[in-house]
N, C-alpha and C. Protein backbone atom coordinates (compact mmCIF):
# COMPACT_ATOMS: atom_id res chain seq x y z
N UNK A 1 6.94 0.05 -19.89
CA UNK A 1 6.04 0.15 -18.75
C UNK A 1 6.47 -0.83 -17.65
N UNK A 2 6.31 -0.85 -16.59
CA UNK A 2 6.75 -1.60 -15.28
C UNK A 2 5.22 -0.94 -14.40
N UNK A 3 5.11 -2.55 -13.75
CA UNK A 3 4.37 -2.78 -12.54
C UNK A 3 4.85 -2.68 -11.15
N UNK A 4 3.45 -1.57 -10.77
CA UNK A 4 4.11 -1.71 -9.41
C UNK A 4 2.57 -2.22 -7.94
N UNK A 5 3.59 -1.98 -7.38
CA UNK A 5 2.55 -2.87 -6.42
C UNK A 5 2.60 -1.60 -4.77
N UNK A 6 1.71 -1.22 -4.81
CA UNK A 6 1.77 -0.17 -3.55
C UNK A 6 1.31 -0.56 -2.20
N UNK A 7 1.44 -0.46 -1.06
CA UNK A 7 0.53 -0.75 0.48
C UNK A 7 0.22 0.86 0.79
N UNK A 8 -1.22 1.25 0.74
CA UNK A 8 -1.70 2.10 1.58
C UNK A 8 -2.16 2.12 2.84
N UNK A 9 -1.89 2.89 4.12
CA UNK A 9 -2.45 2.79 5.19
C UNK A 9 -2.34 4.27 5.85
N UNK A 10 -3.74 4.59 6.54
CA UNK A 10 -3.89 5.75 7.25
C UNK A 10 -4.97 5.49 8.67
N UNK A 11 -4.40 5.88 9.63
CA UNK A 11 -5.21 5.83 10.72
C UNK A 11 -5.35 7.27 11.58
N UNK A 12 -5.45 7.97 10.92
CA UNK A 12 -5.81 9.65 11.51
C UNK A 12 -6.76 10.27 10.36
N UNK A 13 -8.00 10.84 11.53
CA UNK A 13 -9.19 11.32 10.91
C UNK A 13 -9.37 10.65 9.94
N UNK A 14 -10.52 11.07 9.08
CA UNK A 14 -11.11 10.56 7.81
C UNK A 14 -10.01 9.16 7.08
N UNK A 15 -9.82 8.10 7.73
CA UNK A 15 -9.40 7.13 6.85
C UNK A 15 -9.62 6.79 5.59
N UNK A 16 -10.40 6.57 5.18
CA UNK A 16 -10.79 6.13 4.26
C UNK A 16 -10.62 7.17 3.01
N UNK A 17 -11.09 8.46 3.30
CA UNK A 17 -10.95 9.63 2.41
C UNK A 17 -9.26 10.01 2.39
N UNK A 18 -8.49 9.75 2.88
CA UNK A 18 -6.93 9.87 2.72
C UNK A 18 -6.67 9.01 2.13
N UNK A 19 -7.09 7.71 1.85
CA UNK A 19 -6.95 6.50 0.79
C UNK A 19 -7.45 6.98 -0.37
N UNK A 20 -8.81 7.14 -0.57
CA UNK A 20 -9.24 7.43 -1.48
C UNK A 20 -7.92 8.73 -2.33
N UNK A 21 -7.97 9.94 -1.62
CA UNK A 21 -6.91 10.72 -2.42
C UNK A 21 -5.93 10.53 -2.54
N UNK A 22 -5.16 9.55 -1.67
CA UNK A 22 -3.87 8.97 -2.29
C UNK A 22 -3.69 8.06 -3.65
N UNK A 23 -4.67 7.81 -3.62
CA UNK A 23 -5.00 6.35 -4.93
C UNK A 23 -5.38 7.28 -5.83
N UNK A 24 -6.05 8.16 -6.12
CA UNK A 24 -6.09 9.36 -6.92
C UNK A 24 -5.05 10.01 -7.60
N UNK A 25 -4.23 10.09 -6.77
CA UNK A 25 -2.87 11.14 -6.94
C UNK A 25 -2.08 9.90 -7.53
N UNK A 26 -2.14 8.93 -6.77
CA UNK A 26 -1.13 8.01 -7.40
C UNK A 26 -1.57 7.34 -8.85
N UNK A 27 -2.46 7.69 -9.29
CA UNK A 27 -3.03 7.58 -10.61
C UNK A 27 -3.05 8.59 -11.54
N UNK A 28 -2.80 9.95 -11.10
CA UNK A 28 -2.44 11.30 -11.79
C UNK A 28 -1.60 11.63 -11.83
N UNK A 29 -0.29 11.19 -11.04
CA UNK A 29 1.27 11.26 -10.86
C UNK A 29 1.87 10.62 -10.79
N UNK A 30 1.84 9.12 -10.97
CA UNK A 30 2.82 7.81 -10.88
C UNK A 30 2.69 7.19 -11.96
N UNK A 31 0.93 6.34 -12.50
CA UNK A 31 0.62 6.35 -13.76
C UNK A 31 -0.82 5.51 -12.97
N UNK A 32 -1.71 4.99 -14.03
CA UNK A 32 -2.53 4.43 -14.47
C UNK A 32 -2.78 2.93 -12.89
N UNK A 33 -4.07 3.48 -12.48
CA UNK A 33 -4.24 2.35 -11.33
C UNK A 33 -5.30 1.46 -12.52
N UNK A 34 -4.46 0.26 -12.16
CA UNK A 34 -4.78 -0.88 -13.00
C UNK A 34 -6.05 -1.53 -12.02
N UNK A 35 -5.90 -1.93 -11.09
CA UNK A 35 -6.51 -2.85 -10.04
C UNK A 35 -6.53 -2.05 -8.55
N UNK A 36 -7.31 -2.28 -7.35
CA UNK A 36 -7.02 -2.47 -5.77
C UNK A 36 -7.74 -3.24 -5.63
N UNK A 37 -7.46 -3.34 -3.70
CA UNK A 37 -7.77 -4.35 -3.51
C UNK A 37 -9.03 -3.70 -2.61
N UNK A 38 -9.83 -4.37 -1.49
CA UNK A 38 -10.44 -3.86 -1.03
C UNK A 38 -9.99 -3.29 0.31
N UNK A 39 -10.61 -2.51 1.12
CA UNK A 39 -9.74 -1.60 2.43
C UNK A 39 -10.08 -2.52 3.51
N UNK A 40 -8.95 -2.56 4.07
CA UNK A 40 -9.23 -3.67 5.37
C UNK A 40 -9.06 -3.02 6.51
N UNK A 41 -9.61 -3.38 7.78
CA UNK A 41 -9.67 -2.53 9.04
C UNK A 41 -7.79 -3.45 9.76
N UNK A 42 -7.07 -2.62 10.43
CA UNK A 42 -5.98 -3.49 11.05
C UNK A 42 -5.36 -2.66 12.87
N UNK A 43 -4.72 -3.24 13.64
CA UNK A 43 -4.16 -2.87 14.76
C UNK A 43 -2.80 -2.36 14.00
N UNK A 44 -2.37 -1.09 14.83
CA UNK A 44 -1.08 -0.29 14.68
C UNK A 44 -0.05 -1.62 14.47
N UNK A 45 0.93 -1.77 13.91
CA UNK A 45 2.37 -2.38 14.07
C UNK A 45 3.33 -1.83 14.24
N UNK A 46 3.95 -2.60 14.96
CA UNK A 46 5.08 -1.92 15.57
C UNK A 46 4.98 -0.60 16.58
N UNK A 47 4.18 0.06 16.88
CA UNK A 47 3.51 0.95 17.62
C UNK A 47 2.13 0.61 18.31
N UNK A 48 2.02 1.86 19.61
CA UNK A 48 0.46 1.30 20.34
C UNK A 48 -0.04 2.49 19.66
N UNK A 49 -1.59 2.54 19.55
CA UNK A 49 -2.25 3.94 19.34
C UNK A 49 -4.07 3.45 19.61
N UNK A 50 -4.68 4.49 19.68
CA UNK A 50 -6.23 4.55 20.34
C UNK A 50 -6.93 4.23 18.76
N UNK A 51 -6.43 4.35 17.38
CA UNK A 51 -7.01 4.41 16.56
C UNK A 51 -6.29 3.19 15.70
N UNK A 52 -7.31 2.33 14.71
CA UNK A 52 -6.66 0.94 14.03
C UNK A 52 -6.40 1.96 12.56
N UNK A 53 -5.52 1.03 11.76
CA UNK A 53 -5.52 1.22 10.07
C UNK A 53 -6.87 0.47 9.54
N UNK A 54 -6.71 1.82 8.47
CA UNK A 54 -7.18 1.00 7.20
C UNK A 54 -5.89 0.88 6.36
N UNK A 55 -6.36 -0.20 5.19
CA UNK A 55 -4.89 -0.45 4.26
C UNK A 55 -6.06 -0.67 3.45
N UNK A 56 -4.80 -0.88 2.10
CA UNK A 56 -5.33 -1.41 0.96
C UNK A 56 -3.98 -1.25 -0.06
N UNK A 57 -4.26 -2.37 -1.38
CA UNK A 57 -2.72 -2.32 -2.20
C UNK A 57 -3.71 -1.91 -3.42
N UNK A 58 -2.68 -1.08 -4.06
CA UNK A 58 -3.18 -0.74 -5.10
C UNK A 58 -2.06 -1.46 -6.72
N UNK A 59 -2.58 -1.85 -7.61
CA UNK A 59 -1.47 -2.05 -8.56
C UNK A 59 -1.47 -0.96 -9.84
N UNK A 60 -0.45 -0.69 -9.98
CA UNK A 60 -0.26 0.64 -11.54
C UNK A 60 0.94 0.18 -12.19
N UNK A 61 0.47 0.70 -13.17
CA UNK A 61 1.30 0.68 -14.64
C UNK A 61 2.36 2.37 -14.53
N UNK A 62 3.50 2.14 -14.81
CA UNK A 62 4.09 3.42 -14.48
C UNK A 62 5.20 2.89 -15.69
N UNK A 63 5.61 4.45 -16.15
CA UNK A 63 6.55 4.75 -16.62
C UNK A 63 7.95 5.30 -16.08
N UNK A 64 7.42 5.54 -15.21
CA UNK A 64 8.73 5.99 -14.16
C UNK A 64 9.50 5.15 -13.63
N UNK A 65 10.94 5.57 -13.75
CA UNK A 65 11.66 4.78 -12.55
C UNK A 65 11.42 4.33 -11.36
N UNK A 66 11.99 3.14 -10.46
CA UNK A 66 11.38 3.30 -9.06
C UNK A 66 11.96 3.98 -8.46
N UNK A 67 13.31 5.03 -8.87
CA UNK A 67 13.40 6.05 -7.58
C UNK A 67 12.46 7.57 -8.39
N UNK A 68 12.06 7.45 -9.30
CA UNK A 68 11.87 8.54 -9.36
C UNK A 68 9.53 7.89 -9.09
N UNK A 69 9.23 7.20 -9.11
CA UNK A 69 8.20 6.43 -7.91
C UNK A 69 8.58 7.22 -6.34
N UNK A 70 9.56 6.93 -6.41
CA UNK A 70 9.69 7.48 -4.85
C UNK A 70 9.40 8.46 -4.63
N UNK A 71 9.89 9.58 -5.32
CA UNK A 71 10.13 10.86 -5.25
C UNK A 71 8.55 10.96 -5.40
N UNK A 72 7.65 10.59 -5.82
CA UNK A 72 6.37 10.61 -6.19
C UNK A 72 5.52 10.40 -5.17
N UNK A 73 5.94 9.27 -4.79
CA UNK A 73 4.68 8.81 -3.61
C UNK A 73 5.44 10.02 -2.14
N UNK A 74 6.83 10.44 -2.27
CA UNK A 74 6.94 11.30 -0.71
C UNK A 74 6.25 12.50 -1.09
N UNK A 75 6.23 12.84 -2.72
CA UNK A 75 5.30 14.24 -2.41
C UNK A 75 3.95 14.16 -1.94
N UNK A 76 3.36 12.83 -2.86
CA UNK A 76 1.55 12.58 -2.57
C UNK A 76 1.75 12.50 -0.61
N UNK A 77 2.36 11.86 -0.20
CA UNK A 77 2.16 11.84 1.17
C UNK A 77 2.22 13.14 2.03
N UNK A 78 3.42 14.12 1.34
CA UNK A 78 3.60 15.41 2.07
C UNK A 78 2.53 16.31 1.69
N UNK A 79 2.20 16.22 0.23
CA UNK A 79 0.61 16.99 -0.34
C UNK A 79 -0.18 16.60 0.96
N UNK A 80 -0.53 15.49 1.22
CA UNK A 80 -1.80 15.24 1.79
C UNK A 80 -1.70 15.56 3.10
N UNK A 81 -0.21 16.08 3.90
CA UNK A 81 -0.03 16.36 5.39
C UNK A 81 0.68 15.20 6.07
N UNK A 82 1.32 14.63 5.69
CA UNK A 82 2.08 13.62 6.53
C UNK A 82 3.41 13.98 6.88
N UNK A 83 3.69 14.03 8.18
CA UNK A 83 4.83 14.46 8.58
C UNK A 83 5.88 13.43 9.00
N UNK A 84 6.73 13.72 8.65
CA UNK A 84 7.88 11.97 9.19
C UNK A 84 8.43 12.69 10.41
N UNK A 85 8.72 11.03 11.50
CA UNK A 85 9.33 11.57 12.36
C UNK A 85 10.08 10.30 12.34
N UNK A 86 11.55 10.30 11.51
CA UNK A 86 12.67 9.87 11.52
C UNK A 86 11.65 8.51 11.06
N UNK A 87 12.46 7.73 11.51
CA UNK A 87 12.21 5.76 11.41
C UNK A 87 11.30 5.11 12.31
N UNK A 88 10.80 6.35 12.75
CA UNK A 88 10.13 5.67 14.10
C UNK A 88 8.65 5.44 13.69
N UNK A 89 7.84 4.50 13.89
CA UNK A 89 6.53 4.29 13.65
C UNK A 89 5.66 4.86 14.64
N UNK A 90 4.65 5.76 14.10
CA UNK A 90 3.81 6.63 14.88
C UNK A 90 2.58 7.00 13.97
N UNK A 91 1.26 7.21 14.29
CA UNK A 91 0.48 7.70 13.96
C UNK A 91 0.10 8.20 12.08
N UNK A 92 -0.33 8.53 12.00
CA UNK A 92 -0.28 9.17 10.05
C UNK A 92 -1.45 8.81 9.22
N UNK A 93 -1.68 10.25 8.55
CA UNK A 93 -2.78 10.74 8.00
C UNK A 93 -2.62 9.68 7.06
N UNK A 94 -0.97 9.46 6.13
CA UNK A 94 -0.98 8.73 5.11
C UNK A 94 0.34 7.69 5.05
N UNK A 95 0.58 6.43 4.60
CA UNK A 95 1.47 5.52 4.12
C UNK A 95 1.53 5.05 2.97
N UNK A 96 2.44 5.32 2.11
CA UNK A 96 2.43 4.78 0.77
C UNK A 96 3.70 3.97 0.96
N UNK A 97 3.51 2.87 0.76
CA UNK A 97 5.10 1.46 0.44
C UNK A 97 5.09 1.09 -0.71
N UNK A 98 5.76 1.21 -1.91
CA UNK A 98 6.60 0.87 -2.36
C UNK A 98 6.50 -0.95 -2.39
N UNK A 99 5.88 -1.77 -2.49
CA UNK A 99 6.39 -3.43 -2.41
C UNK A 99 6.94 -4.68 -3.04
N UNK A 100 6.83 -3.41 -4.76
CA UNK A 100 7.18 -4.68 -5.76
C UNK A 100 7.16 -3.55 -6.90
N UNK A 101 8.29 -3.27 -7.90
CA UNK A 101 8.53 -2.71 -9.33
C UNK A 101 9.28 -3.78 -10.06
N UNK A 102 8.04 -4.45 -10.74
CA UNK A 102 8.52 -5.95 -11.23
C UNK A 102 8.87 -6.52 -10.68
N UNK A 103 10.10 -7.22 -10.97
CA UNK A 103 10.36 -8.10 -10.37
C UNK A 103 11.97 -7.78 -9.81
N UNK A 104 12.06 -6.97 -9.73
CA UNK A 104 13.70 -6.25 -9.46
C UNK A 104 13.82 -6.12 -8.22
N UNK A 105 15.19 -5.84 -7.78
CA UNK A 105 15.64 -6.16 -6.42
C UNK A 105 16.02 -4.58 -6.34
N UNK A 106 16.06 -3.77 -5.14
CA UNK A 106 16.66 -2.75 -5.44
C UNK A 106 16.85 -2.36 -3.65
N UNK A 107 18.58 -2.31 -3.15
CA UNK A 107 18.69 -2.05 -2.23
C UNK A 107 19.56 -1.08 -2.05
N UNK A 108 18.98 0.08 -1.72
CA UNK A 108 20.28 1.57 -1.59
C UNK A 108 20.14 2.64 -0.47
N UNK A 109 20.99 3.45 -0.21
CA UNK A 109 19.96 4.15 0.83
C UNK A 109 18.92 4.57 1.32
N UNK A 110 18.23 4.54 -0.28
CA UNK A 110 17.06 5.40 -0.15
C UNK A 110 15.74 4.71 -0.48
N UNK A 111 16.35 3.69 -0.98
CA UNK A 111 14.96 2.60 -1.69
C UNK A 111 15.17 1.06 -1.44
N UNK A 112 14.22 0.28 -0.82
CA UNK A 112 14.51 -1.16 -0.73
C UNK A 112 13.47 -1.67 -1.25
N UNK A 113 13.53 -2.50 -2.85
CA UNK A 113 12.32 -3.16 -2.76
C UNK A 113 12.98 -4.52 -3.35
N UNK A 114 12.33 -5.85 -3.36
CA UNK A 114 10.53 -5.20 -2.20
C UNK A 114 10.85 -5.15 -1.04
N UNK A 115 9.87 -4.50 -0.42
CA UNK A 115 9.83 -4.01 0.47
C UNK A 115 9.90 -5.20 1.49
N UNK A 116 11.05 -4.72 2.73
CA UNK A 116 11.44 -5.56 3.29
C UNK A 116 10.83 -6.25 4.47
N UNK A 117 9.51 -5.86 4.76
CA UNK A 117 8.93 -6.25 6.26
C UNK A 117 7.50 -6.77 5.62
N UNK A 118 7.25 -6.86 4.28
CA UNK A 118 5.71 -7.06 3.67
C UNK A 118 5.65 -8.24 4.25
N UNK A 119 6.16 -9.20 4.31
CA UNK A 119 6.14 -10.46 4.64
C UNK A 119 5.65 -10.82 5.88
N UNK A 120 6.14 -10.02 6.49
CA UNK A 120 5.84 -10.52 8.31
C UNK A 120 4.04 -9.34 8.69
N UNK A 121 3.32 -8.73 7.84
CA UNK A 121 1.86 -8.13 8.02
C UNK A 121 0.96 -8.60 7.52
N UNK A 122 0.54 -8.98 8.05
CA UNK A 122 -0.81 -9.37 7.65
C UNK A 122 -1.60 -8.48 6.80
N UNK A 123 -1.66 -6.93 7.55
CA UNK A 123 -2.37 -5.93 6.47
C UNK A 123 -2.00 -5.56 5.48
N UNK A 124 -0.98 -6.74 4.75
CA UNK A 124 -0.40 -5.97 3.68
C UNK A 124 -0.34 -7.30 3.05
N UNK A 125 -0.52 -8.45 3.57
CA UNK A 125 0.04 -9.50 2.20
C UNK A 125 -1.85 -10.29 2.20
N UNK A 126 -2.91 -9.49 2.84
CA UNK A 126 -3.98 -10.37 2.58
C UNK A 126 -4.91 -9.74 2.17
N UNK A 127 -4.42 -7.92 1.44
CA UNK A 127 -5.03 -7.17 0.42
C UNK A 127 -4.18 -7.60 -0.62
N UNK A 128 -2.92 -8.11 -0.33
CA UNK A 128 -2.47 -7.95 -1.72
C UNK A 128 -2.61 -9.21 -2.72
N UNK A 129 -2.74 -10.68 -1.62
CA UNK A 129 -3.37 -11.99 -2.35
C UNK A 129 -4.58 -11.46 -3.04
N UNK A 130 -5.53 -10.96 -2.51
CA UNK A 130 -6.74 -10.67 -3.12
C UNK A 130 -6.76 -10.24 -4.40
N UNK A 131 -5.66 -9.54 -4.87
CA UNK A 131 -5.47 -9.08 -6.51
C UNK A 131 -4.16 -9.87 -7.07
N UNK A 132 -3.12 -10.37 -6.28
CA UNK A 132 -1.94 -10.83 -7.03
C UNK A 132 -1.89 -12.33 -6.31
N UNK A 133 -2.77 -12.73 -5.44
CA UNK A 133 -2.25 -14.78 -4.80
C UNK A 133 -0.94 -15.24 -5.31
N UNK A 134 -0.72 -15.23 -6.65
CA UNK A 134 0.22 -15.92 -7.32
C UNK A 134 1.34 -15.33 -7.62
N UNK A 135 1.74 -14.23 -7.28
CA UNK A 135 2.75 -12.77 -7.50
C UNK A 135 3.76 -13.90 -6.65
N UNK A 136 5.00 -13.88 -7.20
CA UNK A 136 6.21 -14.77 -6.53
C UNK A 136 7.10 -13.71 -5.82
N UNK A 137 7.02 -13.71 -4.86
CA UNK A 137 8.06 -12.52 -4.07
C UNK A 137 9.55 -12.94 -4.84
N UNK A 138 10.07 -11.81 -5.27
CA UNK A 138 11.37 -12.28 -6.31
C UNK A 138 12.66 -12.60 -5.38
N UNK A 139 12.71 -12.35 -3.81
CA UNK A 139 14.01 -12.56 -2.79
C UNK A 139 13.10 -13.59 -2.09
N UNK A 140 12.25 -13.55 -1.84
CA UNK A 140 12.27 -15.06 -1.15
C UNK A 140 11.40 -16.53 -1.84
N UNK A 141 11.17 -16.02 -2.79
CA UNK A 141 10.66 -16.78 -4.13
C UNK A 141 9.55 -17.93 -3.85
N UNK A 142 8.65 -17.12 -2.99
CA UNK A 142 7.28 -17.76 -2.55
C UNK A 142 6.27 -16.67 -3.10
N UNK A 143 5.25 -17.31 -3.62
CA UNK A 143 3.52 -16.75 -3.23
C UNK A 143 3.47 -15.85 -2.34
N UNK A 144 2.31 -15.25 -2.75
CA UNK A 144 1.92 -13.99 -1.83
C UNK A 144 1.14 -14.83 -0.96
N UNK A 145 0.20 -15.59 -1.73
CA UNK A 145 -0.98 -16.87 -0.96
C UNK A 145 -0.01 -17.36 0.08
N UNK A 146 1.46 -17.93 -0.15
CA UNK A 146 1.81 -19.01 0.85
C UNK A 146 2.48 -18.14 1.70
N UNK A 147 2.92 -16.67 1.45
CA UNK A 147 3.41 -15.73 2.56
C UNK A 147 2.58 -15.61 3.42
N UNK A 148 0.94 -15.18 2.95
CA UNK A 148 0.00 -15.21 4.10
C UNK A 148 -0.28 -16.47 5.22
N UNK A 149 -0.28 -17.83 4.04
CA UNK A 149 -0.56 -18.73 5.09
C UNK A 149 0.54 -18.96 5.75
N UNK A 150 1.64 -18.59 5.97
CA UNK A 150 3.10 -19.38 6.90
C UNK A 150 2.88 -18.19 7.80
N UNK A 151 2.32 -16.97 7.97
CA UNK A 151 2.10 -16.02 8.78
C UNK A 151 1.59 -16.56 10.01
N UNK A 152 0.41 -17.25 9.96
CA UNK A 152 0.21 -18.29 10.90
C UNK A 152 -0.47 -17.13 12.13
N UNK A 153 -1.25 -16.39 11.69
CA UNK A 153 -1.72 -14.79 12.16
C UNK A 153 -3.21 -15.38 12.58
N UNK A 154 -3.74 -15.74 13.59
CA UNK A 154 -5.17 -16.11 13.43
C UNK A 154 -6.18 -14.86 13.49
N UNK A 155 -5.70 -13.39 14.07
CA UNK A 155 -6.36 -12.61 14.11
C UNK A 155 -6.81 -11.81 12.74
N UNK A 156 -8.35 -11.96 12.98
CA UNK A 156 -8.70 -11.49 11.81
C UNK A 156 -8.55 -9.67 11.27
N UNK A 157 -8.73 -9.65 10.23
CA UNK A 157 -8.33 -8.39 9.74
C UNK A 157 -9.97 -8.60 8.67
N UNK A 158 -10.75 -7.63 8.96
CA UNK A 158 -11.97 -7.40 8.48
C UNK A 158 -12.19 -6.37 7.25
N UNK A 159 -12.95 -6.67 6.09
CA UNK A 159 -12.95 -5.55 4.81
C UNK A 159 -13.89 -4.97 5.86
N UNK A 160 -13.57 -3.38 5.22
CA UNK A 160 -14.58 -2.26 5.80
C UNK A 160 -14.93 -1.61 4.15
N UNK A 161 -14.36 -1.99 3.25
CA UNK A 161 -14.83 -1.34 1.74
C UNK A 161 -14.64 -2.31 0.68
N UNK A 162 -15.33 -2.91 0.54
CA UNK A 162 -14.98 -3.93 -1.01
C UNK A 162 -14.01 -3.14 -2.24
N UNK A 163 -13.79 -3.77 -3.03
CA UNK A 163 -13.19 -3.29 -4.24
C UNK A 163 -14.05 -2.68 -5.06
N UNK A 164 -15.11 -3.11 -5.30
CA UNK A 164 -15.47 -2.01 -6.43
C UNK A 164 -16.08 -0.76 -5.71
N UNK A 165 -16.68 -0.96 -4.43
CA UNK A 165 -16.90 0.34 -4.12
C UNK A 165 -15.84 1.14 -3.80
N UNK A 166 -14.00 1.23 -3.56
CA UNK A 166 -13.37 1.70 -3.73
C UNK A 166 -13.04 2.56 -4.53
N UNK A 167 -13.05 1.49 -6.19
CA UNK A 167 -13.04 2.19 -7.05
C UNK A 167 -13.90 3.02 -7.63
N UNK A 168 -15.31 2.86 -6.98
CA UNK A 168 -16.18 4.07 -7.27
C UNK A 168 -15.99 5.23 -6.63
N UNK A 169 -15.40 5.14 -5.33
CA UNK A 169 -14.91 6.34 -4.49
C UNK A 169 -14.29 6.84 -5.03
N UNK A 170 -13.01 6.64 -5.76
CA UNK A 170 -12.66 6.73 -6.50
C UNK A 170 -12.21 7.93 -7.60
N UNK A 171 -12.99 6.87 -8.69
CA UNK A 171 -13.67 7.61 -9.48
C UNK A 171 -14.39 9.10 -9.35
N UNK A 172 -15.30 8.31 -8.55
CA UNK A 172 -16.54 9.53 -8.55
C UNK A 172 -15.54 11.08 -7.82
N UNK A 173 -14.51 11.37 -7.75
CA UNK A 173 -13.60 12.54 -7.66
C UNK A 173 -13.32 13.20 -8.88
N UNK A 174 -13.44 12.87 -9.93
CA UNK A 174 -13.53 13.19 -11.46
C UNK A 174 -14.73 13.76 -11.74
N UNK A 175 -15.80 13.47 -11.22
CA UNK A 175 -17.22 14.31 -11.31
C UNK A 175 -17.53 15.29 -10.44
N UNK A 176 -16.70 15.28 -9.25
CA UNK A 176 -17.12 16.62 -8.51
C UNK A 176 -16.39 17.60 -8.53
C-alpha cells in the first residue's frame, strides 16, 4: 500500500459539489480516502477570473502505481467535464494534483512528484498542514507547517466547510 496526498480545486458552478464527487471517485477508483482536510475559499493563481477556488487535500491509501494514479485522477477529472487547455491556467469545473506518493521522487514527462509548485500556495500547503503539519517534503526536506510559515502570505484563505462536514457530504452519496 502507498500514501498519497491529493490538492483538489474547482471554481466553476457548483464548487463544492465537484469536490464532493471527485473525493468520491477518488475513493472508488484510486483507493480508500483515509482523511481530508476541510474546503477553503482561495483567489485564482497564476490566472485572473470573476470566480475564487475552493480546495481541499485529501489523503488515500492506494494500491496503484503513481502513474497508473495518474491515469486515474485524468479520467475522474474528464468524467466530471474538465477540459485542458494545454499548460495554461484557466478556469475548471475540476483539479486533482498529485503532491506526495510516499515519499518518492518521481520526475518524467508525464508525472512530477511532489508536486512542484505546492510550496509556493497557500491553498494547498494550509489544507494540507491541517491533516499532515509534520509530513517532511522529501526534495526540500522541510515541514508542511514550516512551508506554510516561510510563505510569509498574510492574506487570509477562509474554511467555507469543516472536515467532518465534508466527510458527511461525502458519505451521504452512498445513501442516495
Amino acid at each position: 500500500m502507498a500514501v498519497v496526498y491529493f490538492s483538489l480545486g474547482s471554481n466553476e458552478g457548483d464548487r463544492l459539489n465537484w469536490l464532493v464527487k471527485a473525493a468520491k471517485l477518488i475513493d472508488n477508483l484510486v483507493g480508500k480516502v483515509i482523511q481530508n482536510s476541510s474546503v477553503v475559499e482561495s483567489e485564482p493563481w497564476g490566472f485572473k477570473s470573476e470566480t475564487t477556488f475552493y480546495n481541499m487535500v485529501l489523503l488515500v491509501d492506494t494500491e496503484l502505481t503513481p502513474h497508473q494514479v495518474l491515469t486515474k485522477v485524468l479520467d475522474i477529472e474528464a468524467t466530471l467535464g474538465r477540459t485542458r487547455h494545454g499548460n495554461v491556467y484557466t478556469n475548471r469545473i475540476i483539479d486533482v494534483d498529485i503532491l506526495f506518493y510516499n515519499k518518492e521522487e518521481i520526475n518524467d514527462e508525464k508525472l512530477v512528484i511532489p508536486h512542484p509548485l505546492m510550496q509556493k500556495r497557500k491553498f494547498v500547503l494550509q489544507p494540507l498542514a491541517e491533516i499532515a503539519a509534520e509530513l517532511i517534503h522529501p526534495v526540500l526536506h522541510t515541514s508542511v507547517s514550516e512551508l506554510l510559515q516561510q510563505l510569509n502570505e498574510p492574506k487570509p484563505i477562509s474554511i467555507v466547510v469543516d472536515r467532518e462536514e465534508f466527510a458527511l457530504l461525502v458519505n451521504s452519496i452512498n445513501q442516495s
